[in-house]
C-alpha atoms as a PDB file:
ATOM      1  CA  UNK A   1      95.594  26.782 108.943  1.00  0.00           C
ATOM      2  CA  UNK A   2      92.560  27.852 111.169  1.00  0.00           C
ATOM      3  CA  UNK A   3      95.003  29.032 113.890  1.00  0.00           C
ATOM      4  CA  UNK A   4      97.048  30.764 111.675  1.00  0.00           C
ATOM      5  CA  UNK A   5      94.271  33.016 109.582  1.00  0.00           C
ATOM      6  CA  UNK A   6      92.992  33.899 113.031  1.00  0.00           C
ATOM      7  CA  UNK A   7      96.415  35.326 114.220  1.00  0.00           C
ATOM      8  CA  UNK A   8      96.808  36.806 110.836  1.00  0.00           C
ATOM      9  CA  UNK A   9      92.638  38.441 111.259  1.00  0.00           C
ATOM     10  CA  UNK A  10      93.850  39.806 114.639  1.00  0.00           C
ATOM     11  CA  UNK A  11      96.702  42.042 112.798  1.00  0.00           C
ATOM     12  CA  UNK A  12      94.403  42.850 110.362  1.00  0.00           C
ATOM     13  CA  UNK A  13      92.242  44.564 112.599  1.00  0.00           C
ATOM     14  CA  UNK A  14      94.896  46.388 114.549  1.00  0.00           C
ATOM     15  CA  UNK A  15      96.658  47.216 111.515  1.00  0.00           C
ATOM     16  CA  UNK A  16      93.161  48.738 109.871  1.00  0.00           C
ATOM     17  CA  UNK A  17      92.025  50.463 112.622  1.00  0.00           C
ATOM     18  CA  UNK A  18      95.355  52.496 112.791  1.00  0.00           C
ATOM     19  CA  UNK A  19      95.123  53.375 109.521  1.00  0.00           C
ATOM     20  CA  UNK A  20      91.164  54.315 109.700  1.00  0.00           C
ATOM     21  CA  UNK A  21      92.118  56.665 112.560  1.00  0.00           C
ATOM     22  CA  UNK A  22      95.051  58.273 110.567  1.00  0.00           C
ATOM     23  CA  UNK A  23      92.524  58.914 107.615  1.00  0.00           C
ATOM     24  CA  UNK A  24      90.252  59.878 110.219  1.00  0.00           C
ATOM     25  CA  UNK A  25      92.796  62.489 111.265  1.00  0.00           C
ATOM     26  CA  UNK A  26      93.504  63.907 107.690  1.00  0.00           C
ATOM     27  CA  UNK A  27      97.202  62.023 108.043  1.00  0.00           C
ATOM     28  CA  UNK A  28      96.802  61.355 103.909  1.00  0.00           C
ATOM     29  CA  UNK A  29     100.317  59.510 103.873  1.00  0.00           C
ATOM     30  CA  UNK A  30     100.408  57.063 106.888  1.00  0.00           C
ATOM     31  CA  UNK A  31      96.332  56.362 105.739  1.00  0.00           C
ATOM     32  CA  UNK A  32      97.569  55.743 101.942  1.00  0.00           C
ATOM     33  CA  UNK A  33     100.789  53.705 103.607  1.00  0.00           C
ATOM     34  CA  UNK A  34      98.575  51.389 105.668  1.00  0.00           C
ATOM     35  CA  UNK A  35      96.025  50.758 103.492  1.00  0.00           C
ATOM     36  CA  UNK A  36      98.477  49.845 100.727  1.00  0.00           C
ATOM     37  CA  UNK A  37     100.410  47.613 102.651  1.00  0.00           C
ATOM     38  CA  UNK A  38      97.103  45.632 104.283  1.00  0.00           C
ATOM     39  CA  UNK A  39      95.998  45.555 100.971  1.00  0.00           C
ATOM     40  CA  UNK A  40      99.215  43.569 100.169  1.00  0.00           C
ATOM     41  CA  UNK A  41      98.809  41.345 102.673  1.00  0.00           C
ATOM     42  CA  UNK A  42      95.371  40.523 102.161  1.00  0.00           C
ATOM     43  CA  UNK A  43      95.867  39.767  98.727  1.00  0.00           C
ATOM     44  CA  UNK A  44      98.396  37.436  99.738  1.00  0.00           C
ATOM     45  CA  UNK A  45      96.774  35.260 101.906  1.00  0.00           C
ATOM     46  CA  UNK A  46      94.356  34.382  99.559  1.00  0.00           C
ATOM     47  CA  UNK A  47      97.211  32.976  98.001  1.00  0.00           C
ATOM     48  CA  UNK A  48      98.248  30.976 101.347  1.00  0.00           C
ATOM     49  CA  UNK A  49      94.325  29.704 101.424  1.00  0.00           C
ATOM     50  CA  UNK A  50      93.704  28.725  97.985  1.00  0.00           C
ATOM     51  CA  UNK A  51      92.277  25.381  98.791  1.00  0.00           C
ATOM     52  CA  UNK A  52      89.669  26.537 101.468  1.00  0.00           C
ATOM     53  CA  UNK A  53      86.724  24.061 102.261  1.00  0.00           C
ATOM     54  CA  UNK A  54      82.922  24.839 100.948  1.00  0.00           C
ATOM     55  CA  UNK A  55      82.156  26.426 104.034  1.00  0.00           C
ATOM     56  CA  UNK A  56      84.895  29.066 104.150  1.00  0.00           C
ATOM     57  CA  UNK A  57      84.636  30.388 100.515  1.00  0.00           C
ATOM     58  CA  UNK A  58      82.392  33.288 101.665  1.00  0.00           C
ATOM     59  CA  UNK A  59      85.431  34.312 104.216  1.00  0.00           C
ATOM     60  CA  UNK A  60      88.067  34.064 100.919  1.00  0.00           C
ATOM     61  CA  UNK A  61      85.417  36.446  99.157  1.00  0.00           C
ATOM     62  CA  UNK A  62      85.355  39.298 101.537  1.00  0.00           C
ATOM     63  CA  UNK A  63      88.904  39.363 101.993  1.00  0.00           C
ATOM     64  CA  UNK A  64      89.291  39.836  98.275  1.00  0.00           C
ATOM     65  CA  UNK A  65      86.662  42.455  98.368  1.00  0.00           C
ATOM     66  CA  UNK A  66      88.532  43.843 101.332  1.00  0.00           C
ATOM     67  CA  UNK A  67      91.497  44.264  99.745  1.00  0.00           C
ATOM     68  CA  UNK A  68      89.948  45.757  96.387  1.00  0.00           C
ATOM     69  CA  UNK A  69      88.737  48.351  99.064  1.00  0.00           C
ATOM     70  CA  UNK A  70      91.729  49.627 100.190  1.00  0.00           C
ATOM     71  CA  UNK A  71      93.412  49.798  97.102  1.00  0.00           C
ATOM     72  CA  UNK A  72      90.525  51.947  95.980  1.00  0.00           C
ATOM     73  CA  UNK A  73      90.882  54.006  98.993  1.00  0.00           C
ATOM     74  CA  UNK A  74      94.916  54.568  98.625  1.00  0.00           C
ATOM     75  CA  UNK A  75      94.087  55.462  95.168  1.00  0.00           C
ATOM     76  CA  UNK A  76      91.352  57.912  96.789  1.00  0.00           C
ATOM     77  CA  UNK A  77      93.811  59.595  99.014  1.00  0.00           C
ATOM     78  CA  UNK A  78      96.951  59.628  96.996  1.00  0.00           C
ATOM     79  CA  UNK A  79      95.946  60.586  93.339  1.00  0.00           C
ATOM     80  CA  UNK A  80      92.889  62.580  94.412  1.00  0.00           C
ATOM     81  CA  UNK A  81      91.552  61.169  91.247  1.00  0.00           C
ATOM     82  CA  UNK A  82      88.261  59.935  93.136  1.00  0.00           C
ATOM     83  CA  UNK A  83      87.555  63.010  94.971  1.00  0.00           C
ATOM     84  CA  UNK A  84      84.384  63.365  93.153  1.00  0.00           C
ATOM     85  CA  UNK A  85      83.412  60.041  92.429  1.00  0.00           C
ATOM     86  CA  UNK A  86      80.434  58.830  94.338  1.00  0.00           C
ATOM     87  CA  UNK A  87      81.509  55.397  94.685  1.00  0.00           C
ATOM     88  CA  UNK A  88      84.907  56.075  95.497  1.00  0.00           C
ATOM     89  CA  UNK A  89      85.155  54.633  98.911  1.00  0.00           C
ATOM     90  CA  UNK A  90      85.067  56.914 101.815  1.00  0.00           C
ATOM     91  CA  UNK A  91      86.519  57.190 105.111  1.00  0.00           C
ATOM     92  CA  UNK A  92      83.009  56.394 106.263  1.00  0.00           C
ATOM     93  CA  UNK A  93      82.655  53.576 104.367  1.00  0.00           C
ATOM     94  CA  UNK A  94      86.318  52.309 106.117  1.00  0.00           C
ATOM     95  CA  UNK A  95      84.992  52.313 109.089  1.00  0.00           C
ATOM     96  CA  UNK A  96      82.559  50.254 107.978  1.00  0.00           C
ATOM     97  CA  UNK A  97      85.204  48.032 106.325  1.00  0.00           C
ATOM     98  CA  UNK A  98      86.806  47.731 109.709  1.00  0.00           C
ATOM     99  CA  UNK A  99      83.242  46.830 111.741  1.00  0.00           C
ATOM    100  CA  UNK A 100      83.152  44.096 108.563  1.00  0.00           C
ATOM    101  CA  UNK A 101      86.597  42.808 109.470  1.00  0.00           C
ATOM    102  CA  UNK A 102      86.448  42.756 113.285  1.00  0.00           C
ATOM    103  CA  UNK A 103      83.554  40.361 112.662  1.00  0.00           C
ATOM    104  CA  UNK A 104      84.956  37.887 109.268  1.00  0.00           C
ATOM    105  CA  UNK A 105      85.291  35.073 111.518  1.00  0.00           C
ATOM    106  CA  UNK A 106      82.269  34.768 113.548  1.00  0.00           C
ATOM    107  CA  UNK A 107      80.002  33.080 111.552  1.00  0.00           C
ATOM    108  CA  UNK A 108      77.644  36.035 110.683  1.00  0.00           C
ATOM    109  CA  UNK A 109      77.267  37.032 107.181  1.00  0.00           C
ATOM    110  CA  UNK A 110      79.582  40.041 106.328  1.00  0.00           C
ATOM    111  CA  UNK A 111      79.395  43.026 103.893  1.00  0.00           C
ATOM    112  CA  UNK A 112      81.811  44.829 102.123  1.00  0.00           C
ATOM    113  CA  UNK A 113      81.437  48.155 101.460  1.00  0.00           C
ATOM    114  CA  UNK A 114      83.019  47.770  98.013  1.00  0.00           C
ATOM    115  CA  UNK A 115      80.189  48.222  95.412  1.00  0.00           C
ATOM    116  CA  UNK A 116      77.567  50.511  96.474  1.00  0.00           C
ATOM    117  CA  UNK A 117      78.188  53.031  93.832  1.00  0.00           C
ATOM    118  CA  UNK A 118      77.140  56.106  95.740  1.00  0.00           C
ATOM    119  CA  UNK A 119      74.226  54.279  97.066  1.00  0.00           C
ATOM    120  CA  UNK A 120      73.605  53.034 101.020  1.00  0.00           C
ATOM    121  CA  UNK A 121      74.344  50.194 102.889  1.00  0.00           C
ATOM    122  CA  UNK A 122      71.511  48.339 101.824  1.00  0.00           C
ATOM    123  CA  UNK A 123      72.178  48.631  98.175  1.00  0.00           C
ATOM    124  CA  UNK A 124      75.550  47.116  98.914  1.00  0.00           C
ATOM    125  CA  UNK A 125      73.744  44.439 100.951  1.00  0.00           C
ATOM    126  CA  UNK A 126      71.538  43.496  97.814  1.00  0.00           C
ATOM    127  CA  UNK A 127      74.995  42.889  95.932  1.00  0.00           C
ATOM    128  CA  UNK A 128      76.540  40.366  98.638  1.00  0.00           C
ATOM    129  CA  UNK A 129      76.102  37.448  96.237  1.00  0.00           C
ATOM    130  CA  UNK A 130      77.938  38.989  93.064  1.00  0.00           C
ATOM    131  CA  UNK A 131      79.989  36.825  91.627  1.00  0.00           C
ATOM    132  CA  UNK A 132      81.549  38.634  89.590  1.00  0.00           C
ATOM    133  CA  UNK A 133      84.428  42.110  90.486  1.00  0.00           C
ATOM    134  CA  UNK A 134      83.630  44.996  89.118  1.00  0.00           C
ATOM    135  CA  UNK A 135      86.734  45.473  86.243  1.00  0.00           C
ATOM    136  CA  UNK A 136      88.122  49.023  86.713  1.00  0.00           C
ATOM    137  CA  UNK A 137      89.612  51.374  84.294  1.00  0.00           C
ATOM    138  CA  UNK A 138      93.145  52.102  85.513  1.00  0.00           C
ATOM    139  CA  UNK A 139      93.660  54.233  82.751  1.00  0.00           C
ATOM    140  CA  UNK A 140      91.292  57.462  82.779  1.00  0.00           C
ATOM    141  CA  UNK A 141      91.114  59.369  79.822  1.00  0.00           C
ATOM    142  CA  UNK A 142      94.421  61.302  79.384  1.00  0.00           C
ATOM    143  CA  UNK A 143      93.539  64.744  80.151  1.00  0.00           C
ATOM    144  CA  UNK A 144      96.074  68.053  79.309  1.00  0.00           C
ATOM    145  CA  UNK A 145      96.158  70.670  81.756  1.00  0.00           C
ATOM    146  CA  UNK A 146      92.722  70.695  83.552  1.00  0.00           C
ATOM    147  CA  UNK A 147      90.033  68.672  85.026  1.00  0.00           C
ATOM    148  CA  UNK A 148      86.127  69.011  85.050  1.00  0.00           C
ATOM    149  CA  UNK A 149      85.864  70.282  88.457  1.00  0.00           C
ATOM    150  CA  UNK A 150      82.599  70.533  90.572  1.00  0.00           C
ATOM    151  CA  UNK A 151      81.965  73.787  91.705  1.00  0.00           C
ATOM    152  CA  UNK A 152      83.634  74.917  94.651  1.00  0.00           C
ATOM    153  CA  UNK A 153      81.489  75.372  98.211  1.00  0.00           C
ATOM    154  CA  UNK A 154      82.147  78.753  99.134  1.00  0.00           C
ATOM    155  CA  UNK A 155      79.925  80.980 101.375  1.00  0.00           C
ATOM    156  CA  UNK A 156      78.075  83.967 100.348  1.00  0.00           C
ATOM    157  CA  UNK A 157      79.871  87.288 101.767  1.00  0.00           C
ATOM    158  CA  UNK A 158      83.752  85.583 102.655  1.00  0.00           C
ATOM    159  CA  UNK A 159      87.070  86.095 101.205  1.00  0.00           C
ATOM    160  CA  UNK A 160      88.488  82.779  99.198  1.00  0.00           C
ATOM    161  CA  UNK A 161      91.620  81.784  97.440  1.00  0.00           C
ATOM    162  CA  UNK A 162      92.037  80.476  94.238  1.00  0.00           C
ATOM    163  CA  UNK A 163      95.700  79.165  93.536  1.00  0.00           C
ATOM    164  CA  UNK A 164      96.274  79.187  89.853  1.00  0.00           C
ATOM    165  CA  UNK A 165      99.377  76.364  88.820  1.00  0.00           C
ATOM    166  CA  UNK A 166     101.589  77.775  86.270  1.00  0.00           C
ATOM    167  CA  UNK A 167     104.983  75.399  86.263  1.00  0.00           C
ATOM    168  CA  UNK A 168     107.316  73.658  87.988  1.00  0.00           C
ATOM    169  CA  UNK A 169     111.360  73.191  87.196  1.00  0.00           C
ATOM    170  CA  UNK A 170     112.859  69.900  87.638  1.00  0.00           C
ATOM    171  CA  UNK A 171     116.012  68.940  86.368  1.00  0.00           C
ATOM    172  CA  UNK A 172     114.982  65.811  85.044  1.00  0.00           C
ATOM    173  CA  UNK A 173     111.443  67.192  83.884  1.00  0.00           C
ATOM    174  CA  UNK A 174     111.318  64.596  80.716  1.00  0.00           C
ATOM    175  CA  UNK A 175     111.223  61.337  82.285  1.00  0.00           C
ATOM    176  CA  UNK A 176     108.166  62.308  84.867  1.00  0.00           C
ATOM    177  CA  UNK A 177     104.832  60.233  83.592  1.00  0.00           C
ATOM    178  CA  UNK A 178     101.585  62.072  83.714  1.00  0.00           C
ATOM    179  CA  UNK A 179     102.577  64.836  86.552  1.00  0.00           C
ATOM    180  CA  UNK A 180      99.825  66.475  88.179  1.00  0.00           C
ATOM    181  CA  UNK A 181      99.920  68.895  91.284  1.00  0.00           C
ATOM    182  CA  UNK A 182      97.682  67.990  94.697  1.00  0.00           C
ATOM    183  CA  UNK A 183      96.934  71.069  96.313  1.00  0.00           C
ATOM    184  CA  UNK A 184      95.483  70.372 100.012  1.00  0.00           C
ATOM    185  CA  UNK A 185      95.030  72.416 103.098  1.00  0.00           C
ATOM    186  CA  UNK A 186      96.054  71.359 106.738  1.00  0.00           C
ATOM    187  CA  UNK A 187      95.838  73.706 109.841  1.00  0.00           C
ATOM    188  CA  UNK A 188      99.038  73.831 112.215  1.00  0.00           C
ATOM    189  CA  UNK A 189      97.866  70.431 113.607  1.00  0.00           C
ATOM    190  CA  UNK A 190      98.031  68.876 110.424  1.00  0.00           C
ATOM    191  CA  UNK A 191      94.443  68.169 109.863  1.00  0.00           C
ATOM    192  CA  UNK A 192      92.598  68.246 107.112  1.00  0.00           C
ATOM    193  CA  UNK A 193      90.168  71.526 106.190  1.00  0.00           C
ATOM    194  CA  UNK A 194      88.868  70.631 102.719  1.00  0.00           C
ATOM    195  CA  UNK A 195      89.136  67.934 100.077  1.00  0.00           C
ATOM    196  CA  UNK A 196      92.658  68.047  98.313  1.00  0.00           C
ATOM    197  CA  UNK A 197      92.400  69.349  94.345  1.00  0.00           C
ATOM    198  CA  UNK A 198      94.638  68.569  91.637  1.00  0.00           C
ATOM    199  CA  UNK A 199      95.225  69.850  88.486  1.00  0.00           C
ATOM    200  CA  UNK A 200      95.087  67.731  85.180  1.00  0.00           C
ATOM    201  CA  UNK A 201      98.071  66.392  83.485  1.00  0.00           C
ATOM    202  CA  UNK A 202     100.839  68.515  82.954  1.00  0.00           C
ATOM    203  CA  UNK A 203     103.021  69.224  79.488  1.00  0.00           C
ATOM    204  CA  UNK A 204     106.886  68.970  79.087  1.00  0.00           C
ATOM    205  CA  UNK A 205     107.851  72.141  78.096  1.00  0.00           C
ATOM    206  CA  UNK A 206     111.412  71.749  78.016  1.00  0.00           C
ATOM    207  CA  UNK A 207     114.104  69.564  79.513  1.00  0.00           C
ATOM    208  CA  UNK A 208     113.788  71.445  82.934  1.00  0.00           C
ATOM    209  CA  UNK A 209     110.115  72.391  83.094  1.00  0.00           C
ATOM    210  CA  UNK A 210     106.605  70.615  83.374  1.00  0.00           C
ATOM    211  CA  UNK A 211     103.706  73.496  82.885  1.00  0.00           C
ATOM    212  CA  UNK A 212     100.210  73.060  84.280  1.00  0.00           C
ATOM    213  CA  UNK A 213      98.782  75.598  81.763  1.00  0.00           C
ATOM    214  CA  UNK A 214      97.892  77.846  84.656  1.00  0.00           C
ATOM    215  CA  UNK A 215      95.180  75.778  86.321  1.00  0.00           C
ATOM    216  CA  UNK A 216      92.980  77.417  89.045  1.00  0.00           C
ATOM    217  CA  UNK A 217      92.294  75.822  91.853  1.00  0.00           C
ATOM    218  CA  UNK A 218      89.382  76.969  93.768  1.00  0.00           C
ATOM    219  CA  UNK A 219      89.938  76.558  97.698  1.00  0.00           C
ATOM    220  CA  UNK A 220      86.889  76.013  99.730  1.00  0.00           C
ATOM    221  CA  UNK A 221      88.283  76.992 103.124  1.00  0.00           C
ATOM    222  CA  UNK A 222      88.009  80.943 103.738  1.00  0.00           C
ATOM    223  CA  UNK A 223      90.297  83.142 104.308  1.00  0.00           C
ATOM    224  CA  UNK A 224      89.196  83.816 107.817  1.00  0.00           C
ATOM    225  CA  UNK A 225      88.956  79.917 108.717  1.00  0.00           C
ATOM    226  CA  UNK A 226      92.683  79.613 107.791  1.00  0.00           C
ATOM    227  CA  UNK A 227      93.694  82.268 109.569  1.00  0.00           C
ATOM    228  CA  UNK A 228      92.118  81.395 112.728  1.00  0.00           C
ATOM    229  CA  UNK A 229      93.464  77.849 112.266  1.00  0.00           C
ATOM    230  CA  UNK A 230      96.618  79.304 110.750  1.00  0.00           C
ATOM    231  CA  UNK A 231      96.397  76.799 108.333  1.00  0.00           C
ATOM    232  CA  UNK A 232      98.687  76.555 104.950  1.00  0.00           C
ATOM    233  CA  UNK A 233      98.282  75.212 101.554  1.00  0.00           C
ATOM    234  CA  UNK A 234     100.099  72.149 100.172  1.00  0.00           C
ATOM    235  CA  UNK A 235     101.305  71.472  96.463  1.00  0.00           C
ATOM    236  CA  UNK A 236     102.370  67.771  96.396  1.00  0.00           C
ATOM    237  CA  UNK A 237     104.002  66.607  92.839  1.00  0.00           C
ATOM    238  CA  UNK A 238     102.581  63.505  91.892  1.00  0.00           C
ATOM    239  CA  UNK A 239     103.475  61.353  88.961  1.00  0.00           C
ATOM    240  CA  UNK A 240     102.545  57.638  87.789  1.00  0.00           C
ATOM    241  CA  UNK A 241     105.477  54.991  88.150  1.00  0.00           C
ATOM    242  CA  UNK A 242     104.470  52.678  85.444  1.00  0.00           C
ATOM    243  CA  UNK A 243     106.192  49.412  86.997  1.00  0.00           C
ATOM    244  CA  UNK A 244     104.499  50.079  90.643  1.00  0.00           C
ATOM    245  CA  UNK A 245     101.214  50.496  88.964  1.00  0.00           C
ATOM    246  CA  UNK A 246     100.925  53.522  91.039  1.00  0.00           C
ATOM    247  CA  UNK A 247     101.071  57.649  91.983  1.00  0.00           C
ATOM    248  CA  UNK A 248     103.960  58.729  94.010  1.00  0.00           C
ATOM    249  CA  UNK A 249     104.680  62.048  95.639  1.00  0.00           C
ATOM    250  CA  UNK A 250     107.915  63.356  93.781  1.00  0.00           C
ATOM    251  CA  UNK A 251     108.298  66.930  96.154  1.00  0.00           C
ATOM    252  CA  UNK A 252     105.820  69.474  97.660  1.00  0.00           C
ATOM    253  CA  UNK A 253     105.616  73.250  98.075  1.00  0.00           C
ATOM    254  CA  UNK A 254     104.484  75.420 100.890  1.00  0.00           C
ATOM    255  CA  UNK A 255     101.856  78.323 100.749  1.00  0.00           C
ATOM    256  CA  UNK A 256     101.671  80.090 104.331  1.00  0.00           C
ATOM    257  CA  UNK A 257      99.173  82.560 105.828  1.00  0.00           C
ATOM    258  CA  UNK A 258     101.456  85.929 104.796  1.00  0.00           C
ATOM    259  CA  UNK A 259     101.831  84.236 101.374  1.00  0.00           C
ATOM    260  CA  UNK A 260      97.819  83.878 101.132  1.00  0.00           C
ATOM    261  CA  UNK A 261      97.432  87.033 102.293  1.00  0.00           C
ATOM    262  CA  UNK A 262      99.834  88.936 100.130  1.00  0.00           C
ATOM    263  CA  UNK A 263      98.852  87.167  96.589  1.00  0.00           C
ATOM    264  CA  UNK A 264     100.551  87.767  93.343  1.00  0.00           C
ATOM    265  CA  UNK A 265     102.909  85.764  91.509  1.00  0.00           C
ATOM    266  CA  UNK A 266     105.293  83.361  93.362  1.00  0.00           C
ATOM    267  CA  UNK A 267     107.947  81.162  93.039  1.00  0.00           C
ATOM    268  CA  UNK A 268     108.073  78.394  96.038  1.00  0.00           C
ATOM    269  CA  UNK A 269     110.764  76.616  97.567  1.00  0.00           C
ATOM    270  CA  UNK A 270     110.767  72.804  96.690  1.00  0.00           C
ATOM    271  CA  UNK A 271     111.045  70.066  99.546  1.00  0.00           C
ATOM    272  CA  UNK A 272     111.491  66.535 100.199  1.00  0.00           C
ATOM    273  CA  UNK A 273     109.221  64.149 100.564  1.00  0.00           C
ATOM    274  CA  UNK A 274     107.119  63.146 102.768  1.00  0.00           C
ATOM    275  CA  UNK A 275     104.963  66.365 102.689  1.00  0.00           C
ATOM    276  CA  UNK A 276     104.432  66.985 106.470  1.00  0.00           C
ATOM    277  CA  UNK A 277     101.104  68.619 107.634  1.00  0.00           C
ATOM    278  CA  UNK A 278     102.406  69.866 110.705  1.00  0.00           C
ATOM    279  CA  UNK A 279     105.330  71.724 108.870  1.00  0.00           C
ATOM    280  CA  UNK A 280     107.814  70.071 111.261  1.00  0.00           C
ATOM    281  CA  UNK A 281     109.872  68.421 108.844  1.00  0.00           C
ATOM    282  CA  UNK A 282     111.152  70.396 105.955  1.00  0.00           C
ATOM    283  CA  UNK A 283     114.222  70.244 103.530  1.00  0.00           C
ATOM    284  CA  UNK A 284     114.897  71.261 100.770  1.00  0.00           C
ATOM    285  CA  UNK A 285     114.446  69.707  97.389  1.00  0.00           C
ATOM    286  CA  UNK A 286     117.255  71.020  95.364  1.00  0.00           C
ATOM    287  CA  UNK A 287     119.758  73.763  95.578  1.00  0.00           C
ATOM    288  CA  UNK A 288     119.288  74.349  92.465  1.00  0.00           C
ATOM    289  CA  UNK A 289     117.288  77.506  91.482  1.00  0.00           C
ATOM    290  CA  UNK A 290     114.422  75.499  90.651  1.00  0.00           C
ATOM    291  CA  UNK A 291     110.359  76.403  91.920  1.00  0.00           C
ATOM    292  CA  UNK A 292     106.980  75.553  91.616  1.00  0.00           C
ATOM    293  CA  UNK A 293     105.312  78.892  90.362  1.00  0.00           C
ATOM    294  CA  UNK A 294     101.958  80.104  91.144  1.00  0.00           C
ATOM    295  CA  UNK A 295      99.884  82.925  91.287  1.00  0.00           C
ATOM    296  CA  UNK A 296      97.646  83.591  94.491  1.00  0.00           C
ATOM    297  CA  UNK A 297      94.390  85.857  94.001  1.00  0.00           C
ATOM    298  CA  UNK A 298      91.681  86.613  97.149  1.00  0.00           C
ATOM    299  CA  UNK A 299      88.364  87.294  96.129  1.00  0.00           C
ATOM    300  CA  UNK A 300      85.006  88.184  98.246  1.00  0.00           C
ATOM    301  CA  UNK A 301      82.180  85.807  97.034  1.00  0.00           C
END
């Protein structure tokens, strides 16, 4: 059993380090991907080692916390719903997850970087002996329309864009569960310039259309910064699949620089997923005449 946990721990740490360096790298699906499935996995070996000796319950108790941290991470990274939660884990803290890992089986005392609640390393230190999870609320409030958002970081004397979220047509718009739109911004390397935004939960207007009640969405990048990166924006579809306990990417829409530029009312083009950063990869949704509308505005702050 030994033998086999410590060929299973050597995976592990490949496996997270990969996906630390694609979160790293702003690559928001293979990062959501890989910590999903090593979440998976971790959860079931505690399974496998359910009659451990005395000794090795401490190593059972950080790969359960382990695992609650990359769930919480996915969850991070794919519903944007802990964007602005302070103990939301962070890519940071995966690193720190990963240092944790690389040394579960050498007899040192490890910490998980599960629990510290906005606080530092040493506050999650003073929590190693908790017995006791902390029980999350999978089900937020249900919100219509929009969020409380922080204010946006914007510097004094640039040009910004706010992207307000009118609708988008679907042709099977009634059986989506709380839809929401991600809107992200990647430069033409497909990394990451700001932290992604969604909007709140959108309404069912009719059989064919899901409407966002024109949410704004303040961007943080400047104009200037995109263009020298020649960056776009991303609108990602998301919605909850009830029996996955999860939020899935449905389709995604493209804004590009001449778009940004330009402003006004739009209607994009809807495309398959996976959304790809780097633009390489796109086909269309539907040839049906169905778009995600928004409205672009460019303001001087």
């Amino acid at each position: 059993m030994a033998d086999q946990l410590r060929r299973r721990h050597a995976q592990w740490c490949k496996d997270l380090e990969r996906a630390v360096q694609a979160d790293g790298w702003g690559q928001v699906l293979e990062a959501v991907e890989a910590y999903e499935r090593l979440s998976e996995q971790l959860g079931a070996s505690l399974v496998d080692y359910d009659e451990l000796s005395r000794e090795q319950k401490a190593t059972q108790s950080v790969i359960e916390k382990a695992a609650r941290t990359l769930e919480k991470r996915a969850h991070v990274l794919s519903s944007v719903d802990g964007g602005d939660d302070r103990g939301a884990p962070t890519n940071a803290d995966m690193e720190d997850l990963l240092d944790a890992l690389k040394r579960l089986l050498g007899g040192e005392q490890v910490v998980v970087p599960l629990e510290k609640h906005g606080g530092s390393k040493a506050e999650a230190a003073s929590q190693r002996a908790a017995a006791a999870p902390d029980h999350e609320h999978e089900d937020d409030d249900v919100e219509s329309y929009t969020k409380a958002a922080r204010k946006p970081r914007r510097e004094p004397g640039a040009t910004y864009v706010d992207v307000e979220v009118a609708q988008i047509g679907l042709k099977d718009a009634k059986i989506y569960v709380n839809p929401t739109i991600v809107v992200s911004v990647f430069d033409k390397d497909g990394k990451s310039m700001e932290e992604a935004k969604e909007t709140g939960i959108g309404r069912c207007e009719d059989p064919t259309t899901i409407s966002f009640g024109n949410t704004v969405l303040a961007l943080e990048s400047s104009l200037a910064s995109m263009e020298q990166r020649n960056a776009a924006v991303f609108l990602e579809l998301y919605h909850f699949k009830p029996k996955k306990r999860k939020k899935s990417c449905r389709c995604w829409a493209l804004l590009e620089m001449d778009e940004l530029r330009k402003g006004g009312p739009l209607a994009l083009e809807l495309y398959q997923k996976p959304m790809d950063p780097k633009r390489k990869r796109i086909h269309l949704f539907t040839v049906k005449e169905l778009y995600l509308h928004v409205s672009v505005r460019a303001a001087t702050t």
